[in-house]
Protein backbone atom coordinates (compact mmCIF):
# COMPACT_ATOMS: atom_id res chain seq x y z
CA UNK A 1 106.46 111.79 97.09
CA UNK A 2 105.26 108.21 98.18
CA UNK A 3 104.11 106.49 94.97
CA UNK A 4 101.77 103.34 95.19
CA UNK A 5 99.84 100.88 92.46
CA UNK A 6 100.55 99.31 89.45
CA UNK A 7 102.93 102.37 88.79
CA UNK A 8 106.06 100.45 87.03
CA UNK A 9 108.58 103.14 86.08
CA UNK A 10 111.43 100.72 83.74
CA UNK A 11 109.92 97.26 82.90
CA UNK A 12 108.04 96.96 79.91
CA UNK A 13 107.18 93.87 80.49
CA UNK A 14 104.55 93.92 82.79
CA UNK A 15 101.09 95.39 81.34
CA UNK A 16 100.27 98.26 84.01
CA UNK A 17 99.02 101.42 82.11
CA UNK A 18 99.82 104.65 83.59
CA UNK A 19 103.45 105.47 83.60
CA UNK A 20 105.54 108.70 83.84
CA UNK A 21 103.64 111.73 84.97
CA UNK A 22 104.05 111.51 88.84
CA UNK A 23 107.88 111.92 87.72
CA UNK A 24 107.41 114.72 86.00
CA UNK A 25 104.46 116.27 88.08
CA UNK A 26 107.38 115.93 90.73
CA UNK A 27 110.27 117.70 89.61
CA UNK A 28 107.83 120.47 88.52
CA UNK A 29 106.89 120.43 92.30
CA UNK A 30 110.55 121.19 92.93
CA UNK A 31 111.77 117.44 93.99
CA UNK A 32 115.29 116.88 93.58
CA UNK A 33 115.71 113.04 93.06
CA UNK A 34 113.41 111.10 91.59
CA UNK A 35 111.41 108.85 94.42
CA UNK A 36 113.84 105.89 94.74
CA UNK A 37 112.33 102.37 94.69
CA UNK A 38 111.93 100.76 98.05
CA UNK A 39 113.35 97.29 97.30
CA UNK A 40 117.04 99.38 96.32
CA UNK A 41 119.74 98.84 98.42
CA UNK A 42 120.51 102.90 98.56
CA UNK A 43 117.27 103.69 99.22
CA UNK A 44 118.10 104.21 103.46
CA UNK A 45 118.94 107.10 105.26
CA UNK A 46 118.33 110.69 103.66
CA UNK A 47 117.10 108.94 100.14
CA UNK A 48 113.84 108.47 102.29
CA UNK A 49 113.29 112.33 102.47
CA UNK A 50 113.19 112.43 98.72
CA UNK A 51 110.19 110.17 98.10
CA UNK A 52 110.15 106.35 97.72
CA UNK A 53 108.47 104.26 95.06
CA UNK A 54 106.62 101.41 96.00
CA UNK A 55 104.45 100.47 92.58
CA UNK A 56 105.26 97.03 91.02
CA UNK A 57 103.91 96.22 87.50
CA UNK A 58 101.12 94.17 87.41
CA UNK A 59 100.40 94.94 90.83
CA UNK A 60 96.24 95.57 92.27
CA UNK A 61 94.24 96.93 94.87
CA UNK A 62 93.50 92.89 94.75
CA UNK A 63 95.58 90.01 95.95
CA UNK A 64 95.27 88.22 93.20
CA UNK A 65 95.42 90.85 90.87
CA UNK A 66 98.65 90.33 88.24
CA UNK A 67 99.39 86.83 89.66
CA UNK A 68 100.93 85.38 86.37
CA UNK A 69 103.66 87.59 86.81
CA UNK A 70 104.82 85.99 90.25
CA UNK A 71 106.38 88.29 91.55
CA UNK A 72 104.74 91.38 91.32
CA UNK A 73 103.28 93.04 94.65
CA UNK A 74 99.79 94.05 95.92
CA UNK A 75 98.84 97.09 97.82
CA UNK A 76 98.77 95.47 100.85
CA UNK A 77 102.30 94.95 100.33
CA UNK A 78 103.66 98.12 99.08
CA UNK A 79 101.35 99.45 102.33
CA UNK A 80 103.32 97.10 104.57
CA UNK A 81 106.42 98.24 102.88
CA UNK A 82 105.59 101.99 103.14
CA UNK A 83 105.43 100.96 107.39
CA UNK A 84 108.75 99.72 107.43
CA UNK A 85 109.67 103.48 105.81
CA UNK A 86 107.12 105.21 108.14
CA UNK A 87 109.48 103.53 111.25
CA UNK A 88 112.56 104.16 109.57
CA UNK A 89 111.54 107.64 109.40
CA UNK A 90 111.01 108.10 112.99
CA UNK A 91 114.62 106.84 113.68
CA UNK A 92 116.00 109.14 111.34
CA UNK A 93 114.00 112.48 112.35
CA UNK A 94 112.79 111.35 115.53
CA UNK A 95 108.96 110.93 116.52
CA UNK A 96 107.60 114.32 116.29
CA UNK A 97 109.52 115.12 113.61
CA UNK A 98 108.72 112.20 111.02
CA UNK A 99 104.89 112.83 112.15
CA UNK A 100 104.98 116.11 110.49
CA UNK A 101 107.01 115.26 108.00
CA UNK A 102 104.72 112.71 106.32
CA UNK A 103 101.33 114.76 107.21
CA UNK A 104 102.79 117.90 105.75
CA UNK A 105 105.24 117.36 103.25
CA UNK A 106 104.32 114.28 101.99
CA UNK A 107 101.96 113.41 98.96
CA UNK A 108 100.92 109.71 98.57
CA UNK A 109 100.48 109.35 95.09
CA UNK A 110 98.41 106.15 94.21
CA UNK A 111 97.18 104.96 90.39
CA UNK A 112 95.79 101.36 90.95
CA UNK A 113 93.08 99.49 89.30
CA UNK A 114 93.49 99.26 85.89
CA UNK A 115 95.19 95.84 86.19
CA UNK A 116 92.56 94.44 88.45
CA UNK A 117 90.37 94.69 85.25
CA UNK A 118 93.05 93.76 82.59
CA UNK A 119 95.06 91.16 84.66
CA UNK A 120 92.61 89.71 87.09
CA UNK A 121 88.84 90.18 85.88
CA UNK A 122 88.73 90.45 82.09
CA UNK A 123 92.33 87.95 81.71
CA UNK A 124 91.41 84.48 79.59
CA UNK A 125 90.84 81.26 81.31
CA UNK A 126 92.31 82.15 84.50
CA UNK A 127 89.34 84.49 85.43
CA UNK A 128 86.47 82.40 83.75
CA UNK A 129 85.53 81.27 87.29
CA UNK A 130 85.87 84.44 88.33
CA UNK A 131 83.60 86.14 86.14
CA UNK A 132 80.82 83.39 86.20
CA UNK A 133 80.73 83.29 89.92
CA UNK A 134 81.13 87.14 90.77
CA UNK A 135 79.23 90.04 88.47
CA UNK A 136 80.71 93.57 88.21
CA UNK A 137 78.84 95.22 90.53
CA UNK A 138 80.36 92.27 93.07
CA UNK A 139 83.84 92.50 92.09
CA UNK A 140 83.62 96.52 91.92
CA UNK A 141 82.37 96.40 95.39
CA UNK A 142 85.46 94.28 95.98
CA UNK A 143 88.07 96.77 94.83
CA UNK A 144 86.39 99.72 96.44
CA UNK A 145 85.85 97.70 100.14
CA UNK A 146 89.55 96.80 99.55
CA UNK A 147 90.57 100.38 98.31
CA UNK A 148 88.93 101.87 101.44
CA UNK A 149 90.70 99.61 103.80
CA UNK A 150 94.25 100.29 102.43
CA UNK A 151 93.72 104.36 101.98
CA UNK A 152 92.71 104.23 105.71
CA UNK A 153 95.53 102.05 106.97
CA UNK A 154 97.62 104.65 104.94
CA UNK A 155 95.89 107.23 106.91
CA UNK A 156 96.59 105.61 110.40
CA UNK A 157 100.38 105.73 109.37
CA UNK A 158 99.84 109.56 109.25
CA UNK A 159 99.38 109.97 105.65
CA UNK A 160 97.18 113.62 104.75
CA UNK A 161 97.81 114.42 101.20
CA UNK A 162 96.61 111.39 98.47
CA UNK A 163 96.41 112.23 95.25
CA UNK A 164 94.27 108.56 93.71
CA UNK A 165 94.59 108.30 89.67
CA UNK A 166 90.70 106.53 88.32
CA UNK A 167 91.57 104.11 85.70
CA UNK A 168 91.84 104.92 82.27
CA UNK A 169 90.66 103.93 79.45
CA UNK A 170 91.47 100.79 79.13
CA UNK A 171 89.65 99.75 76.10
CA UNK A 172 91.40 101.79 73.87
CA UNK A 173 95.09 101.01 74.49
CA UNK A 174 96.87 99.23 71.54
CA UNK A 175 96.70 95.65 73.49
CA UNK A 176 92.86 95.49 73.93
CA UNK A 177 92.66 97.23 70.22
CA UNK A 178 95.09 94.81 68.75
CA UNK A 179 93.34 91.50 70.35
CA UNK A 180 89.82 92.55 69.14
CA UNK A 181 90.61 93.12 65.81
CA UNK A 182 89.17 96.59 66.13
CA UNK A 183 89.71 99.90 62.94
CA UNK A 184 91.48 102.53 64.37
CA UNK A 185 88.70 105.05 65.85
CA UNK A 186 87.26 102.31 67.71
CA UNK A 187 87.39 100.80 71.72
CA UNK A 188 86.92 97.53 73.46
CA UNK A 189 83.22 98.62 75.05
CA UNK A 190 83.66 96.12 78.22
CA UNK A 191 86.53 97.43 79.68
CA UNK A 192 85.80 100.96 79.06
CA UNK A 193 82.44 100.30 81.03
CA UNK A 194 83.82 98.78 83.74
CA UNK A 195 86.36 101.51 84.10
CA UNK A 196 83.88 103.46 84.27
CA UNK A 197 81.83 102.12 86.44
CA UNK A 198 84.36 101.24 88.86
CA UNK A 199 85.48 105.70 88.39
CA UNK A 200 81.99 106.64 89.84
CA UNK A 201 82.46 104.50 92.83
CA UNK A 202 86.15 105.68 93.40
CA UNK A 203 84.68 109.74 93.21
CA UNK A 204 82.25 108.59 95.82
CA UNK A 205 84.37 107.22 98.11
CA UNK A 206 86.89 110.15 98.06
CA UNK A 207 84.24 112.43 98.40
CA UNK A 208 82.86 109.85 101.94
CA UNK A 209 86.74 110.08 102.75
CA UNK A 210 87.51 113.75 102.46
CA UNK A 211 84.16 114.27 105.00
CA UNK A 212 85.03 111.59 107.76
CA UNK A 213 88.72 112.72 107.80
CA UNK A 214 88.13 116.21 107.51
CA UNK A 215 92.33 116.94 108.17
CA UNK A 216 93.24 114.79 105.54
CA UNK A 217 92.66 115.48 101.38
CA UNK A 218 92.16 112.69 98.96
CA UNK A 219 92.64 114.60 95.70
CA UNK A 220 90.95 112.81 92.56
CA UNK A 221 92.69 112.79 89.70
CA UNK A 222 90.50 111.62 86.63
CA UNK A 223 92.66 110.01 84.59
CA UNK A 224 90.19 108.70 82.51
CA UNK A 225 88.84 111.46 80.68
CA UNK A 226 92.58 113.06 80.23
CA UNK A 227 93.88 110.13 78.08
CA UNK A 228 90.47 110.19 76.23
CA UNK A 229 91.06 113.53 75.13
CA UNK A 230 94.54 112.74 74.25
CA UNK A 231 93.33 109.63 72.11
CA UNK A 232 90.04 111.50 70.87
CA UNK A 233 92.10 114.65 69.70
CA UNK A 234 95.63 113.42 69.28
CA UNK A 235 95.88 115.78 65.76
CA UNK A 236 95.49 119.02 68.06
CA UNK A 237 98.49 117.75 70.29
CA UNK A 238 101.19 117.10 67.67
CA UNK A 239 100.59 113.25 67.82
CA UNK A 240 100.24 111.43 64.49
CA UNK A 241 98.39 108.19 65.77
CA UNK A 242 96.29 107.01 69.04
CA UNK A 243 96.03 103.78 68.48
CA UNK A 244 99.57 101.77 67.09
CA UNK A 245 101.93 101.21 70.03
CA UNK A 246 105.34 102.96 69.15
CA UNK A 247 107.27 100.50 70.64
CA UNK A 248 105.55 96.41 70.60
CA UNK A 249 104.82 93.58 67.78
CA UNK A 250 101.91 91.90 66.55
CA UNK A 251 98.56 92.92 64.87
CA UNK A 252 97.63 96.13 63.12
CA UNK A 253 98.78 98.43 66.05
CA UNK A 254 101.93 96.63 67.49
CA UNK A 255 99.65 95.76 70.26
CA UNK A 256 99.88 91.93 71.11
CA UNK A 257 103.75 91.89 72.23
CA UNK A 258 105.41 93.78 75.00
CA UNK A 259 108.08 96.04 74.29
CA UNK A 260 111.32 94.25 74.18
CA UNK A 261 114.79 94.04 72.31
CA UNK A 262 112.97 91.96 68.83
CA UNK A 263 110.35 94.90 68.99
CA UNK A 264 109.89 96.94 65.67
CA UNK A 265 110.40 100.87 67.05
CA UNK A 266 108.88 103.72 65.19
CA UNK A 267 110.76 106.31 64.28
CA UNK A 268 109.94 109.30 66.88
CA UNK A 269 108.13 107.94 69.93
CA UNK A 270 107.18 111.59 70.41
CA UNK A 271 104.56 111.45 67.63
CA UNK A 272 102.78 108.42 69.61
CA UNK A 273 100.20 108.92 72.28
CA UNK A 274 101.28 104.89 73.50
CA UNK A 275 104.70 104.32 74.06
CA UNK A 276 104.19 100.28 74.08
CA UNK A 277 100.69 98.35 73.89
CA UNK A 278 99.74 99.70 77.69
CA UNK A 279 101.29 102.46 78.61
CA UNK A 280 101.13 106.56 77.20
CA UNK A 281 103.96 107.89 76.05
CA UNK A 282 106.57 110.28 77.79
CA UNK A 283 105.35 113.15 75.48
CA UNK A 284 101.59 112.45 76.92
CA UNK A 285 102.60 111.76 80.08
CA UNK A 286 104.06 115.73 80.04
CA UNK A 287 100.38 116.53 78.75
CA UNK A 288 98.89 114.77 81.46
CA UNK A 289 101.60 115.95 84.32
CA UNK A 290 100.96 119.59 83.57
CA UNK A 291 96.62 119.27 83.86
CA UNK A 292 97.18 117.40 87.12
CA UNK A 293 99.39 119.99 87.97
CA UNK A 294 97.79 123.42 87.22
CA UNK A 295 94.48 122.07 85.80
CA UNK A 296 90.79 122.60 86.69
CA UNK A 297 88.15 120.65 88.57
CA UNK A 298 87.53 118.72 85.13
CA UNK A 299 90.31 116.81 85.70
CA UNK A 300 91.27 117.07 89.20
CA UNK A 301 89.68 117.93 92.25
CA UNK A 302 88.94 119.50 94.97
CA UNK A 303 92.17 121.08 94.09
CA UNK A 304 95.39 120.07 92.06
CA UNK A 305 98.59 119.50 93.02
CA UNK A 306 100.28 122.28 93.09
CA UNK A 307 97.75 123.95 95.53
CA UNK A 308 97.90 120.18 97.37
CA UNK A 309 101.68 120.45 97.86
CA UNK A 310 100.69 123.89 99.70
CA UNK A 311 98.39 123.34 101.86
């Protein structure tokens, strides 16, 4: 399991927004260890055949995505890093070997984009130029040009199985609730759109991707509409609120400080869709693990990842 984006497993710190499920999507795909990061020391040798985590928080299918946290890394990066792997692979296994290793057992598992909106193209004052010099549309075309480059240098490194997370919705997390002041049924409209607008691009160019590298699948995973159900319907999931981080400080849903040791802590995270003011919870990250798992087309296509691990 190769995981890539602005996937950040243990610091809070950093707003990112998707979290846990590609941990527990794999040990319900029967890996052993969890994917180690790359930057460990232990992660050499065998540790490579269990998966390797290259997401850093704040991190973007954009360069400058994230850049007030310093020293958080890009996809081009983590892709750079992932070639160092793909060569120490080849020493360990030998040529042939590795090659079938990575295009058979290997899934590339890649949620990006979310913090090219919230940390790059919607952030105060550093992005005002941005935004007045470069419309949606522009920027949008931006991410997916970028997007398409990295995938296919991923590709050319003998990657076959991607499964790509769309970004969610990223109007309705505690932060962007908190900051606009909003009641608690209610979502930041910009960012939502953009998500979405950015989403119908992304199916489109896994759909032009699946048919010009017909022995590779990019698996969609639609991230966007599975949180939205969890936040829509929380009640029907044994949550008691969708909106007021479990774990932050500040403003009417604990939304405007990251989760740190001063944070107020509610008493059973389990009952919270948002673990802190960006990121779901582990109990809807096991929600959202088990539809990408097992789940229909609604949610992922052309097939999930269960039937992607064997084929």
């Amino acid at each position: 399991y190769h995981v890539l984006g602005d996937l950040e497993l243990d610091d809070t710190s950093r707003p990112c927004v998707l979290s846990l499920h590609n941990r527990f999507a794999g040990e319900e795909l029967g890996q052993t260890n969890y994917a180690q990061p790359f930057l460990a020391p232990n992660t050499t040798g065998k540790a490579l055949l269990s998966g390797v985590n290259y997401a850093s928080g704040g991190g973007g299918i954009m360069n400058a995505t994230g850049r007030i946290f310093v020293n958080r890394l890009g996809m081009d990066v983590q892709i750079d890093y992932f070639n160092i792997t793909r060569k120490q692979l080849d020493q360990l296994l030998g040529t042939s070997k590795a090659r079938e290793f990575i295009t058979k057992n290997s899934i590339f598992s890649i949620t990006v984009g979310a913090n090219d909106f919230l940390n790059n193209y919607l952030l105060p004052v550093l992005s005002v130029g941005a935004r007045i010099s470069q419309s949606p549309d522009a920027f949008i075309d931006d991410m997916i040009s970028h997007l398409r480059g990295q995938l296919t240098r991923l590709y050319q490194m003998d990657a076959r199985k991607f499964v790509i997370g769309n970004v969610g919705p990223i109007g309705c997390i505690p932060y962007q609730k908190t900051i606009n002041q909003l009641k608690e049924n209610e979502c930041v409209d910009l960012p939502n759109k953009l998500a979405l607008q950015y989403n119908g691009r992304l199916k489109d160019l896994l759909a032009e991707m699946n048919d010009n590298m017909p022995d590779a699948v990019f698996v969609h995973a639609n991230v966007y509409d599975l949180v939205m159900e969890l936040i829509s319907n929380y009640g029907k999931y044994g949550f008691a609120t969708s909106s007021r981080a479990c774990c932050g400080n500040g403003g009417q849903f604990a939304g405007i400080v990251p989760c740190g040791p001063t944070s107020s802590m509610c008493a059973d995270r389990s009952k919270h869709v948002f673990w802190d003011p960006y990121h779901p919870s582990e109990a809807a990250n096991v929600i959202i693990a088990k539809q990408l798992l097992d789940g229909d087309t609604k949610y992922i296509s052309p097939m999930n990842l269960r039937q992607l691990r064997n084929h």
